[in-house]
C-alpha atoms as a PDB file:
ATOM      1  CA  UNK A   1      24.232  42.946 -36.189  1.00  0.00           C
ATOM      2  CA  UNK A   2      23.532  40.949 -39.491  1.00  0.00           C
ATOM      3  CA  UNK A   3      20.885  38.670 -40.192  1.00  0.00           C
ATOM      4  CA  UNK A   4      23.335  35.709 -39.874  1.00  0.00           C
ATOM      5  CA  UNK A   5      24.756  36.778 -36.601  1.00  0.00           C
ATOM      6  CA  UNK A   6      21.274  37.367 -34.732  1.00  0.00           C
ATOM      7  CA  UNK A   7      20.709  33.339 -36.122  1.00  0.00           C
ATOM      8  CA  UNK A   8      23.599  32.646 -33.986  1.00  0.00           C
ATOM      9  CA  UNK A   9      22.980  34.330 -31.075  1.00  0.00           C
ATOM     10  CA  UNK A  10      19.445  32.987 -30.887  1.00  0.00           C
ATOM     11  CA  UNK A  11      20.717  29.263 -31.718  1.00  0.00           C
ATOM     12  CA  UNK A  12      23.362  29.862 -28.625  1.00  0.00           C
ATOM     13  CA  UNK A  13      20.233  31.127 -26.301  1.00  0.00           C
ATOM     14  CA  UNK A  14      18.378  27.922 -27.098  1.00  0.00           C
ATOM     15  CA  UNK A  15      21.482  25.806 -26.423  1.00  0.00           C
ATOM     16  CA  UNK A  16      21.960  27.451 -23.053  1.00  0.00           C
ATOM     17  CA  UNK A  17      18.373  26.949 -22.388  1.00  0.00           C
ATOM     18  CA  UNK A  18      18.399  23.588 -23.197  1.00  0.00           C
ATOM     19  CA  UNK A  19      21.748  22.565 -21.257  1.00  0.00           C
ATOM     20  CA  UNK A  20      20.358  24.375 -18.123  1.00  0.00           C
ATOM     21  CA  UNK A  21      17.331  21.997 -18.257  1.00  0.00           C
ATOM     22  CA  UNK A  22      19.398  18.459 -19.575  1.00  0.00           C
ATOM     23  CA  UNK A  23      18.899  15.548 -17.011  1.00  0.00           C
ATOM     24  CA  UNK A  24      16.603  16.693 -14.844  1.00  0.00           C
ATOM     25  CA  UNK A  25      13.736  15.061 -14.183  1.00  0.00           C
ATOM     26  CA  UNK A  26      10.539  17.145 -15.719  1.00  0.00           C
ATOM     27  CA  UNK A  27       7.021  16.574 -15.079  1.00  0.00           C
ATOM     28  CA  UNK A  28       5.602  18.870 -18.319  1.00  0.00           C
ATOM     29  CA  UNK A  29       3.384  18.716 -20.922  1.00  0.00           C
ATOM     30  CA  UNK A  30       5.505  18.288 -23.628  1.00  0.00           C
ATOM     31  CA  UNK A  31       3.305  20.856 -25.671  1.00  0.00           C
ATOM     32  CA  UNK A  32       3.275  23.728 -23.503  1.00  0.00           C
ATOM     33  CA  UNK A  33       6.954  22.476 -22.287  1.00  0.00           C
ATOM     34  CA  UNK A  34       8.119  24.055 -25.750  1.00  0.00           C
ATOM     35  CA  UNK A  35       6.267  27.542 -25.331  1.00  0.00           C
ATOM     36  CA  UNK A  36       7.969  27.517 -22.151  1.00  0.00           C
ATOM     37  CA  UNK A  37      11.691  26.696 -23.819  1.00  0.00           C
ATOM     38  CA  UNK A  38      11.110  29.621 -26.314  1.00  0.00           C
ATOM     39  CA  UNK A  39      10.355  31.947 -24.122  1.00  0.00           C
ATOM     40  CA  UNK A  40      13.384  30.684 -21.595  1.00  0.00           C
ATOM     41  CA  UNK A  41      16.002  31.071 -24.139  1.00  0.00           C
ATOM     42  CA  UNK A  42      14.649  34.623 -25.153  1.00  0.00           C
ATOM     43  CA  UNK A  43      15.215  35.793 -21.553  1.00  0.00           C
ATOM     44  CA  UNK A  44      18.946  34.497 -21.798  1.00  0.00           C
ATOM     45  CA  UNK A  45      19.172  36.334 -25.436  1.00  0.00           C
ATOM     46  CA  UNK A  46      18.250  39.861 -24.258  1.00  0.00           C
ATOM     47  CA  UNK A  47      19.301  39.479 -20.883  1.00  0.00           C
ATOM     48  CA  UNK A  48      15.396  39.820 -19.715  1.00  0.00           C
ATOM     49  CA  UNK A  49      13.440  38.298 -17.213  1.00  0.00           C
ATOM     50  CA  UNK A  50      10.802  36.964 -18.884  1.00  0.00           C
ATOM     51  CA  UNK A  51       9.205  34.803 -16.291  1.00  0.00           C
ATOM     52  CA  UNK A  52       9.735  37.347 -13.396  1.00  0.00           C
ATOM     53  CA  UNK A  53       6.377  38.550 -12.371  1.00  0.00           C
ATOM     54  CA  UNK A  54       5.202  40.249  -9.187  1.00  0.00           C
ATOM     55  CA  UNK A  55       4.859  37.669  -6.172  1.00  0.00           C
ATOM     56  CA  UNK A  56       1.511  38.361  -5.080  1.00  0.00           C
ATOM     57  CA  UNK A  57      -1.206  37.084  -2.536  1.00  0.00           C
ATOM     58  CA  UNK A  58      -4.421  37.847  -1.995  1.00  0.00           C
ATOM     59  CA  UNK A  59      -6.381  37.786   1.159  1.00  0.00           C
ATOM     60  CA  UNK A  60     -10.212  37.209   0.592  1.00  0.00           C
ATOM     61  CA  UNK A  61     -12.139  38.770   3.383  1.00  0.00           C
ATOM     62  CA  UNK A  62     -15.329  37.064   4.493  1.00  0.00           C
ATOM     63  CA  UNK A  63     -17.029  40.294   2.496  1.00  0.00           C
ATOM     64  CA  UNK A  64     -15.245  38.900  -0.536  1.00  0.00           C
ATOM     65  CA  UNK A  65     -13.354  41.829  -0.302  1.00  0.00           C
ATOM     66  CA  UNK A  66      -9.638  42.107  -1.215  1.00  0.00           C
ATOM     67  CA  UNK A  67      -6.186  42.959   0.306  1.00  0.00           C
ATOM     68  CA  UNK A  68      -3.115  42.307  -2.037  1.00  0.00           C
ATOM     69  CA  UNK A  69       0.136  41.894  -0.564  1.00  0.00           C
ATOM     70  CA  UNK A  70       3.541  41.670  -2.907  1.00  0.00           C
ATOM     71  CA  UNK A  71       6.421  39.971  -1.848  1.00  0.00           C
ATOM     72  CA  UNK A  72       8.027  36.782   0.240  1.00  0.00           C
ATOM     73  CA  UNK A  73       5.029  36.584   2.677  1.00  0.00           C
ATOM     74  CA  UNK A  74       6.417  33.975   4.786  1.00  0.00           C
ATOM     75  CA  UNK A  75       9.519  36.481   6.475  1.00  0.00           C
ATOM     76  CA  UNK A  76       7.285  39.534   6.279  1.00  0.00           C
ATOM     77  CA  UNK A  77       6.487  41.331   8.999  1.00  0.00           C
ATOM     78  CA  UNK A  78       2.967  42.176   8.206  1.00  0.00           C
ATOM     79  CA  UNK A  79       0.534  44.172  10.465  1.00  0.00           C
ATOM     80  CA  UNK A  80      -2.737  43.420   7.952  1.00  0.00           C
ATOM     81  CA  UNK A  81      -1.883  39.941   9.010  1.00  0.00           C
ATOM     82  CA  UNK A  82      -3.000  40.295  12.770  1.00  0.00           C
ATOM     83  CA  UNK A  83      -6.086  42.827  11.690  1.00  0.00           C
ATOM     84  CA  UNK A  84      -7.550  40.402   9.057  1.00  0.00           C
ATOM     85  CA  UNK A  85     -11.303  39.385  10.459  1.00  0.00           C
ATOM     86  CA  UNK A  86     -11.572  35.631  11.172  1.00  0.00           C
ATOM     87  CA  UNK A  87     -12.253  33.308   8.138  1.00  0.00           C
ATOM     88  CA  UNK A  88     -10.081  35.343   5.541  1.00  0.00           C
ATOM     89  CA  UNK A  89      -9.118  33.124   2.579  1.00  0.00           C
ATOM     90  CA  UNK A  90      -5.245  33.823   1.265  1.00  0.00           C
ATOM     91  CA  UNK A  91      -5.537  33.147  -2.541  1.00  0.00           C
ATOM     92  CA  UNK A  92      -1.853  32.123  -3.870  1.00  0.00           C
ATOM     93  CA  UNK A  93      -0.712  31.414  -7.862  1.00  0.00           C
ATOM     94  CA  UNK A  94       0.744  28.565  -9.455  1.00  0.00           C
ATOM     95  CA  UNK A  95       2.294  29.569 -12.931  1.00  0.00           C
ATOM     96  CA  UNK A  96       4.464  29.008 -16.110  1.00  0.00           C
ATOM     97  CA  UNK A  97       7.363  26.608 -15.727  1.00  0.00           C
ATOM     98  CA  UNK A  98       7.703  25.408 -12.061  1.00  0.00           C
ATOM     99  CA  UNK A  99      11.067  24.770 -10.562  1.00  0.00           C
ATOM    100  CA  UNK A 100      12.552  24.512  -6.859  1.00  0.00           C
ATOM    101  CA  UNK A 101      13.689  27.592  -6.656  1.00  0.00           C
ATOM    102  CA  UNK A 102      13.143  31.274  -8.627  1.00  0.00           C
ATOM    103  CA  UNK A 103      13.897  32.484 -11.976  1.00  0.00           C
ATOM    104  CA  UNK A 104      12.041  30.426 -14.235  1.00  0.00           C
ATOM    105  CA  UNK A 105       8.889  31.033 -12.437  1.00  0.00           C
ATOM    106  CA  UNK A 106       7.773  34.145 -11.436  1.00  0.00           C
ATOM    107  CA  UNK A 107       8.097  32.216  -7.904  1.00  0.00           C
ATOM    108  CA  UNK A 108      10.519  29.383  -7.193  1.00  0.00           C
ATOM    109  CA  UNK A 109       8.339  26.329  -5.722  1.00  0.00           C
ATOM    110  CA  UNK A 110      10.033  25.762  -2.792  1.00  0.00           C
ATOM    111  CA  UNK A 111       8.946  30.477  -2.291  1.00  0.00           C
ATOM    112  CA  UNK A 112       5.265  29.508  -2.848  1.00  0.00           C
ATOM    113  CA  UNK A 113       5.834  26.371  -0.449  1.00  0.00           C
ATOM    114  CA  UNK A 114       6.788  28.322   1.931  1.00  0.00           C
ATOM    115  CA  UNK A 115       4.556  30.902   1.514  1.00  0.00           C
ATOM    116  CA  UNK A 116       1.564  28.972   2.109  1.00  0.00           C
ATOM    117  CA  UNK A 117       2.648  27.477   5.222  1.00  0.00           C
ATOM    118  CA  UNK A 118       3.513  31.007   6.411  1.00  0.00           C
ATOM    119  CA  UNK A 119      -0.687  31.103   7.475  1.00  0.00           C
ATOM    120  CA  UNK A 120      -0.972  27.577   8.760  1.00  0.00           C
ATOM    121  CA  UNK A 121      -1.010  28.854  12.229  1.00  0.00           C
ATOM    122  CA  UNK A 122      -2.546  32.220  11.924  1.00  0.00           C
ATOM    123  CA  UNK A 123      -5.975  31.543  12.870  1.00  0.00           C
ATOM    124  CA  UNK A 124      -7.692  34.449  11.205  1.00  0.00           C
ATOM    125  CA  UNK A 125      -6.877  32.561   8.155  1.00  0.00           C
ATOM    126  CA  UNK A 126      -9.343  29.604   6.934  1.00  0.00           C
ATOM    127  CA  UNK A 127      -8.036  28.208   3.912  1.00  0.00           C
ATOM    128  CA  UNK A 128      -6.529  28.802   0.757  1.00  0.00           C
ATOM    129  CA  UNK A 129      -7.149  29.433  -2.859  1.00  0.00           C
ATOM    130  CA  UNK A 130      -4.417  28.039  -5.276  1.00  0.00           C
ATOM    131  CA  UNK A 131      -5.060  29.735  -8.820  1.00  0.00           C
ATOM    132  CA  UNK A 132      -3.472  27.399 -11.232  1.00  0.00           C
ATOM    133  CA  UNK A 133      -2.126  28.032 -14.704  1.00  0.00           C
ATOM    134  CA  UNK A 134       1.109  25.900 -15.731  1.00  0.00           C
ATOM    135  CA  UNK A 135       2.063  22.757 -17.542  1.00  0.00           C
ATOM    136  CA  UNK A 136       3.960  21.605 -15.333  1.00  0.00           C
ATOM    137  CA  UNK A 137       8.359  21.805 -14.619  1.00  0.00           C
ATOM    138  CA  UNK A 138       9.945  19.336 -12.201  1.00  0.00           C
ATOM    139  CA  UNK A 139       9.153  16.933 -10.853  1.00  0.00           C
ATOM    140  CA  UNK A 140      10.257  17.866  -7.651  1.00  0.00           C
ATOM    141  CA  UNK A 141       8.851  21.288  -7.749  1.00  0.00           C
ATOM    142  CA  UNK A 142       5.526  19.229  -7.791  1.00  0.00           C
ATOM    143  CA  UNK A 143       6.585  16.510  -5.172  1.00  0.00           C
ATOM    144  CA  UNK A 144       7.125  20.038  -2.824  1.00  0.00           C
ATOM    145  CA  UNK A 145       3.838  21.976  -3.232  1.00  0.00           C
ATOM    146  CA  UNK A 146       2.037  18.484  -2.762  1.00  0.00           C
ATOM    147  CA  UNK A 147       3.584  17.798   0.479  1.00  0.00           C
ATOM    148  CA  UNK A 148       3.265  21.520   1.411  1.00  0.00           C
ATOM    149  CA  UNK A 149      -0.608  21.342   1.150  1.00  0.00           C
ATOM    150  CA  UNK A 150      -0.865  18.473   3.267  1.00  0.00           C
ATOM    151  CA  UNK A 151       1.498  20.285   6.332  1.00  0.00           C
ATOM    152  CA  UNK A 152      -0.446  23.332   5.654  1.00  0.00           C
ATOM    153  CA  UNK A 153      -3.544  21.272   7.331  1.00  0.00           C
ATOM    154  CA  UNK A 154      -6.344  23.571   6.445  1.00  0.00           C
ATOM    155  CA  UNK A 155      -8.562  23.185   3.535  1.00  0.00           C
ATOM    156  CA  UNK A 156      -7.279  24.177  -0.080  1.00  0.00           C
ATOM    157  CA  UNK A 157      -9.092  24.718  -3.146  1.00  0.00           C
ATOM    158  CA  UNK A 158      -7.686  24.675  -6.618  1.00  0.00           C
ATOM    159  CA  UNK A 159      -8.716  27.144  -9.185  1.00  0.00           C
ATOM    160  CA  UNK A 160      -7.419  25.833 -12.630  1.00  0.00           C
ATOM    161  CA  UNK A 161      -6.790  27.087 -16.250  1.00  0.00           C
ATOM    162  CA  UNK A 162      -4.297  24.745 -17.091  1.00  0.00           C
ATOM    163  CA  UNK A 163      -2.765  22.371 -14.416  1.00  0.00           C
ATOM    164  CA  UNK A 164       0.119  19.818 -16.447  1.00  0.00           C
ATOM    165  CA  UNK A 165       1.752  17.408 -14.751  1.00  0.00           C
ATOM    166  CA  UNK A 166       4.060  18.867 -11.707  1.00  0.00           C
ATOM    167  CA  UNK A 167       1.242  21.128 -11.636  1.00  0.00           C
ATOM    168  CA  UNK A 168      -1.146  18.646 -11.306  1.00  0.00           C
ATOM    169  CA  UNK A 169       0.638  16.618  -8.937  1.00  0.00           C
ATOM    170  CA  UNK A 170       1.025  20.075  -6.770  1.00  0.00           C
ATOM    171  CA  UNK A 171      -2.589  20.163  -6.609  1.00  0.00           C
ATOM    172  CA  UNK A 172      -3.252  16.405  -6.436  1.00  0.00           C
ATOM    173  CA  UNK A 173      -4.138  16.333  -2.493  1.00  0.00           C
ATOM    174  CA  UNK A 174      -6.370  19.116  -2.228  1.00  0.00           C
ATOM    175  CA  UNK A 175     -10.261  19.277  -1.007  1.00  0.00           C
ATOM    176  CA  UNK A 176     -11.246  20.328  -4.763  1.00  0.00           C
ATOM    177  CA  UNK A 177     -10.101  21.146  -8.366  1.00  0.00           C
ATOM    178  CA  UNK A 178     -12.215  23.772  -9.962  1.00  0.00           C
ATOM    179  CA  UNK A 179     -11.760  24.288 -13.784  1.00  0.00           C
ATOM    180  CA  UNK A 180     -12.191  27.970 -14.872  1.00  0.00           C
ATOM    181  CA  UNK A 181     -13.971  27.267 -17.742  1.00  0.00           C
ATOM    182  CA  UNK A 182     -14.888  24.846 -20.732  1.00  0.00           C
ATOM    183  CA  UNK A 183     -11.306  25.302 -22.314  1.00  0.00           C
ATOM    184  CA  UNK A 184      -9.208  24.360 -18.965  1.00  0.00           C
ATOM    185  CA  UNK A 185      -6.823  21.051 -19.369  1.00  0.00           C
ATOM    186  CA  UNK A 186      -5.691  18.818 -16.621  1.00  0.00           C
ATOM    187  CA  UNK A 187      -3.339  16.070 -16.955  1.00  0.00           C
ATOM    188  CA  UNK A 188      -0.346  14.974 -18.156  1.00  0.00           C
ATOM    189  CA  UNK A 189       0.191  12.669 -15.661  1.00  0.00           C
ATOM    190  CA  UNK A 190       4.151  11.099 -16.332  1.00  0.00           C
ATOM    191  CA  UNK A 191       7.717  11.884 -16.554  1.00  0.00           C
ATOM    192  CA  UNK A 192      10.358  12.930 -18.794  1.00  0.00           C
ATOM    193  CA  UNK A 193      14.563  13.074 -18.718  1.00  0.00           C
ATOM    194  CA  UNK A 194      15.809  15.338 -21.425  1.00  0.00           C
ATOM    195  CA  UNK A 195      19.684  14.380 -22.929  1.00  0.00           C
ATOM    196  CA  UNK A 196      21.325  16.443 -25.311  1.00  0.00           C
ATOM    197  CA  UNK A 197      23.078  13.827 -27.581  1.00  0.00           C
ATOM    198  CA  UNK A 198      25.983  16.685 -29.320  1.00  0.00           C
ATOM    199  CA  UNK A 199      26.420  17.824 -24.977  1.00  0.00           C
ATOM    200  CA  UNK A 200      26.721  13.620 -24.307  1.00  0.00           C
ATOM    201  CA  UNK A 201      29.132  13.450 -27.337  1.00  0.00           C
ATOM    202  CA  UNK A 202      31.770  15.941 -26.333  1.00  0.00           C
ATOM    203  CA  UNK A 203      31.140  14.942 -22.881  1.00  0.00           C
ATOM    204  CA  UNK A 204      32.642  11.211 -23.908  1.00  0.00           C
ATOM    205  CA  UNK A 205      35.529  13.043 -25.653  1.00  0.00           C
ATOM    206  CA  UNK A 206      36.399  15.282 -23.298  1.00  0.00           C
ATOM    207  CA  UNK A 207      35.729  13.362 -19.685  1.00  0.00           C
ATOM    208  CA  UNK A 208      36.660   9.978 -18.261  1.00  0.00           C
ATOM    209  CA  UNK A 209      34.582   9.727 -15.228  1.00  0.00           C
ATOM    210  CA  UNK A 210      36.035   7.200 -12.631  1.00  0.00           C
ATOM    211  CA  UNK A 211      33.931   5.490  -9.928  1.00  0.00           C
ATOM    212  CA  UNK A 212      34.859   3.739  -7.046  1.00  0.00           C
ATOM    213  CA  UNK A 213      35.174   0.107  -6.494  1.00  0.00           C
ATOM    214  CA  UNK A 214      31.995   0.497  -4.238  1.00  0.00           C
ATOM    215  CA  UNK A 215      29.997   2.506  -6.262  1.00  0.00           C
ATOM    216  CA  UNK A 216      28.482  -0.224  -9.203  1.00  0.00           C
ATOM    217  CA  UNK A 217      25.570   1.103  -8.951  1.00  0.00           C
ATOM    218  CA  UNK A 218      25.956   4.868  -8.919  1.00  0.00           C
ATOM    219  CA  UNK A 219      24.752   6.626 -12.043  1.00  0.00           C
ATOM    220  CA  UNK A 220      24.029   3.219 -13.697  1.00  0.00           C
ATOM    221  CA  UNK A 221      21.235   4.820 -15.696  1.00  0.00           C
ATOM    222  CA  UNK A 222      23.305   7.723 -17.287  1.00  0.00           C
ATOM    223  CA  UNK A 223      26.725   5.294 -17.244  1.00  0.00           C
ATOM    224  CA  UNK A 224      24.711   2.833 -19.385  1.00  0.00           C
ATOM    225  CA  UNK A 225      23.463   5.209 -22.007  1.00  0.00           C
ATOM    226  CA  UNK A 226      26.365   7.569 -22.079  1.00  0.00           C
ATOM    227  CA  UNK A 227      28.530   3.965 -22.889  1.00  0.00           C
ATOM    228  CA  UNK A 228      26.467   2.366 -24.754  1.00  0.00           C
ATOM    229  CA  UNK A 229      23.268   4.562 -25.623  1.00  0.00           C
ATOM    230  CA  UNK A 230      21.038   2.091 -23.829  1.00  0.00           C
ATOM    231  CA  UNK A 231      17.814   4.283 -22.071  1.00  0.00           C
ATOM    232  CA  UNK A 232      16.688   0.890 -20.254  1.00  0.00           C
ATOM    233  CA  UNK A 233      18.001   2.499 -16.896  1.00  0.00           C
ATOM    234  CA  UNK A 234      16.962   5.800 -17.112  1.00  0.00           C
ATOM    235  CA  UNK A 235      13.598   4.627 -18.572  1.00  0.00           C
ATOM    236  CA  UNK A 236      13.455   2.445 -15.327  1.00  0.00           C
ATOM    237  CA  UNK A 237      13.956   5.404 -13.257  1.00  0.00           C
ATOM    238  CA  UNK A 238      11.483   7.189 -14.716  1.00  0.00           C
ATOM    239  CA  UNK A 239       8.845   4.599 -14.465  1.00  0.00           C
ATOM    240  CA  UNK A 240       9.448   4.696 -10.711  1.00  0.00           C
ATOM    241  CA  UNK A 241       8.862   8.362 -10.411  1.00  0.00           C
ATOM    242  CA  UNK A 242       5.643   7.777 -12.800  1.00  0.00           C
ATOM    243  CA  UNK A 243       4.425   4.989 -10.599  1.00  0.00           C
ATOM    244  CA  UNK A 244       4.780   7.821  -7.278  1.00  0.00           C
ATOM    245  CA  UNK A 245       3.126  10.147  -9.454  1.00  0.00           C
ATOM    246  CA  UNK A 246      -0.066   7.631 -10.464  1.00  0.00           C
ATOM    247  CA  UNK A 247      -0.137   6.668  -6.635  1.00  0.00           C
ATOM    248  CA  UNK A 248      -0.467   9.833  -5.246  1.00  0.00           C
ATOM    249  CA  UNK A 249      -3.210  11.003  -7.763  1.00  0.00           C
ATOM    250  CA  UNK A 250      -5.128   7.654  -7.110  1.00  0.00           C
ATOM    251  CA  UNK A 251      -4.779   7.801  -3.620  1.00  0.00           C
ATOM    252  CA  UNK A 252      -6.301  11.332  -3.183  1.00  0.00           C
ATOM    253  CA  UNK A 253      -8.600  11.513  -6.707  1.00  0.00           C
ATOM    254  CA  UNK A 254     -11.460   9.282  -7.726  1.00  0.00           C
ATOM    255  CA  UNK A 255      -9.829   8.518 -10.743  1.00  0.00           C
ATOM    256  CA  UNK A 256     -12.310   6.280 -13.728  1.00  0.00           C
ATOM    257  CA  UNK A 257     -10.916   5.165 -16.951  1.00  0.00           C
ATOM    258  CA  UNK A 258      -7.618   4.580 -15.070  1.00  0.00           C
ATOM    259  CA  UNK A 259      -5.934   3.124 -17.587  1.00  0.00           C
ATOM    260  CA  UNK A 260      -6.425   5.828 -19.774  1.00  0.00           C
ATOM    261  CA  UNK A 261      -6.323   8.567 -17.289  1.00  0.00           C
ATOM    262  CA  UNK A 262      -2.940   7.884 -15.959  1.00  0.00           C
ATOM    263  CA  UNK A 263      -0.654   7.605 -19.300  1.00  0.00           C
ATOM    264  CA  UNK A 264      -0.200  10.943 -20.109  1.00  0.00           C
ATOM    265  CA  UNK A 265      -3.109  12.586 -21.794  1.00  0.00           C
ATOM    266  CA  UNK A 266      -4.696  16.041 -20.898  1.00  0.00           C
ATOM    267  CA  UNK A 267      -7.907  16.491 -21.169  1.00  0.00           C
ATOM    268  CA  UNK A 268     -10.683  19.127 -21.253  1.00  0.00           C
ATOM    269  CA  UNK A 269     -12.576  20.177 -18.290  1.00  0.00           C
ATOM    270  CA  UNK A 270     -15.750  17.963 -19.082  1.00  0.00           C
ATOM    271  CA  UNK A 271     -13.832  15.178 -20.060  1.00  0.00           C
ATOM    272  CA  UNK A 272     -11.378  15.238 -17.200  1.00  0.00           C
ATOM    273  CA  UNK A 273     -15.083  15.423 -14.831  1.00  0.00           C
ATOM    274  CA  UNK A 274     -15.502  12.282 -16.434  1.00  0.00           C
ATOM    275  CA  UNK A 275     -12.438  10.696 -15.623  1.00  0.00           C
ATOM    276  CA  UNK A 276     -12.512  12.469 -11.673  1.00  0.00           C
ATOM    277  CA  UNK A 277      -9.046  14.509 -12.388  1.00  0.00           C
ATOM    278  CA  UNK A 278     -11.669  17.468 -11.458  1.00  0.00           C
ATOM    279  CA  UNK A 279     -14.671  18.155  -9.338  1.00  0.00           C
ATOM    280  CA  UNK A 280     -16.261  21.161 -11.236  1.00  0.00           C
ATOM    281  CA  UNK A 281     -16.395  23.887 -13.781  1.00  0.00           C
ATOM    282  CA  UNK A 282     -17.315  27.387 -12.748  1.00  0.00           C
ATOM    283  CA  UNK A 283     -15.966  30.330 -11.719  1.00  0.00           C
ATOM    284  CA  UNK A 284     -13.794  31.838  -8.485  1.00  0.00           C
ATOM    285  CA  UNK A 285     -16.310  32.735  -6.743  1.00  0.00           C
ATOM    286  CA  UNK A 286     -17.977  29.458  -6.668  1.00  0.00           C
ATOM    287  CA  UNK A 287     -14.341  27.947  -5.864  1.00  0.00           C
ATOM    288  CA  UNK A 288     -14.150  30.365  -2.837  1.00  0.00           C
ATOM    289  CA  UNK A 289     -17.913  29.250  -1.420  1.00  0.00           C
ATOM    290  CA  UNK A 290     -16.741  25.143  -1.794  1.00  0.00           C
ATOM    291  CA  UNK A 291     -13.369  26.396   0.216  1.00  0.00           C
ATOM    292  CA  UNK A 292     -15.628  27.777   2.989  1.00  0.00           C
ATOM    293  CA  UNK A 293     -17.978  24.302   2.799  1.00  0.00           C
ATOM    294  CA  UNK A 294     -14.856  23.056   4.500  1.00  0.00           C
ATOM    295  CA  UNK A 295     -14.004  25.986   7.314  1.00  0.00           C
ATOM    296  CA  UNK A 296     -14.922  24.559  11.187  1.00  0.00           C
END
């Protein structure tokens, strides 16, 4: 294949990347959002599966020993399950780019959900460890790992290298946030709507989309910009999800320096301390003895 040609294919990858993630609603650090795209549209070049890792659990034995399970825990059939010695800790991982279901992630959102809620009436199990190291994805990935947490109704602690956004919103309602170490950045609390404007373009020539009578308001966001290339709409849209996103942080964080806090910055461990996005720095272990502060 010549030089030229290999330019094409990879420009074609990162189109197809792109269009796959147009209009949907991400909550990412832009920053790490990028890494992310790169490595998305090299998977769809070689035909790899770049963000396909093994879906793995932990249980954390009173002992602090370990049992490692692989697979989708919640329809398992698993004898260690009924063996495990009261107050076991399952330890479960948030990473990379987080959407509803698999492929992007090395677990879809709505898996890990599930997952997690797979112990919530096994009474051998105490709590849980979430280890944490993503920017962030959509917003809805987030929305669903928040709300799983809260049905799970035992305590979870947070163990966090990087937690962006979705991610952070995942992890918003949980007992405590734990940074890993000094380098560890929380944050990036706010939303984002990608458009392709060459996709929107053809789309105009190509489509004539006709709404009912009934319908004003349907798609009034996209409608406006795709007609007239006003983002008012979809920027109003966005600042409702945004204003979700800083509610359910305040409600369940002692945020300070709200004003700052809450636009969009991340911020290193100490300084997010400051600003009550986290609780502590240290290590797993110590996130494992705060878990079992909270055990009955």
């Amino acid at each position: 294949m010549s030089e030229n040609e290999t330019q094409i294919q990879s420009r074609s990858a990162l189109e197809k990347a792109i269009n796959l993630l147009i209009g949907k609603e991400l909550a990412i650090d832009p920053v790490i959002g990028l890494g992310y795209l790169s490595r998305f549209a090299h998977a769809i070049e070689t035909g790899g599966l770049t963000f396909e890792k093994p879906k793995t659990a932990e249980y954390i034995l009173p002992n602090l020993s370990r049992v490692v399970e692989t697979g989708n825990l919640y329809d398992m059939k698993d004898d260690k399950l009924s063996s495990l010695p009261k107050g076991s800790v399952v330890k479960l991982f948030l990473n990379d780019y987080m959407s509803v279901q698999g492929g992007l992630c090395h677990m879809g959102v709505q898996e890990l959900a599930n997952n997690l809620l797979f112990y919530k009436d096994n009474p051998n199990i105490e709590g849980a460890i979430l280890e944490v190291n993503s920017g962030g994805g959509e917003a809805m990935a987030g929305q669903i790992m928040f709300n799983a947490i809260r049905d799970f109704k035992k305590p979870v602690v947070a163990y966090v290298h990087t937690a962006g956004s979705a991610a952070y919103m995942a992890i918003a309602g949980v007992k405590e946030i734990i940074a890993s170490g000094e380098l560890s950045r929380v944050g990036s609390i706010g939303a984002l709507v990608s458009l392709d404007k060459k996709f929107l373009s053809a789309y105009k020539d190509r489509f004539e989309d006709i709404y009912s009578d009934l319908s004003n308001d349907k798609n009034s966001g996209f409608r406006s910009y795709l007609e007239t290339g006003d983002t008012s709409g979809i920027k109003a849209m966005l600042n409702e999800s945004v204003l979700a996103f800083q509610n359910m942080v305040e409600s369940n964080r002692p945020i300070k320096k709200k004003d700052e806090t809450l636009r969009g910055g991340m911020f290193q461990s100490r300084d997010a301390k400051s600003r009550g996005l986290i609780d502590m720095i240290g290590t797993e272990e110590l996130s494992i003895k705060r878990l079992k502060t909270y055990f009955k």
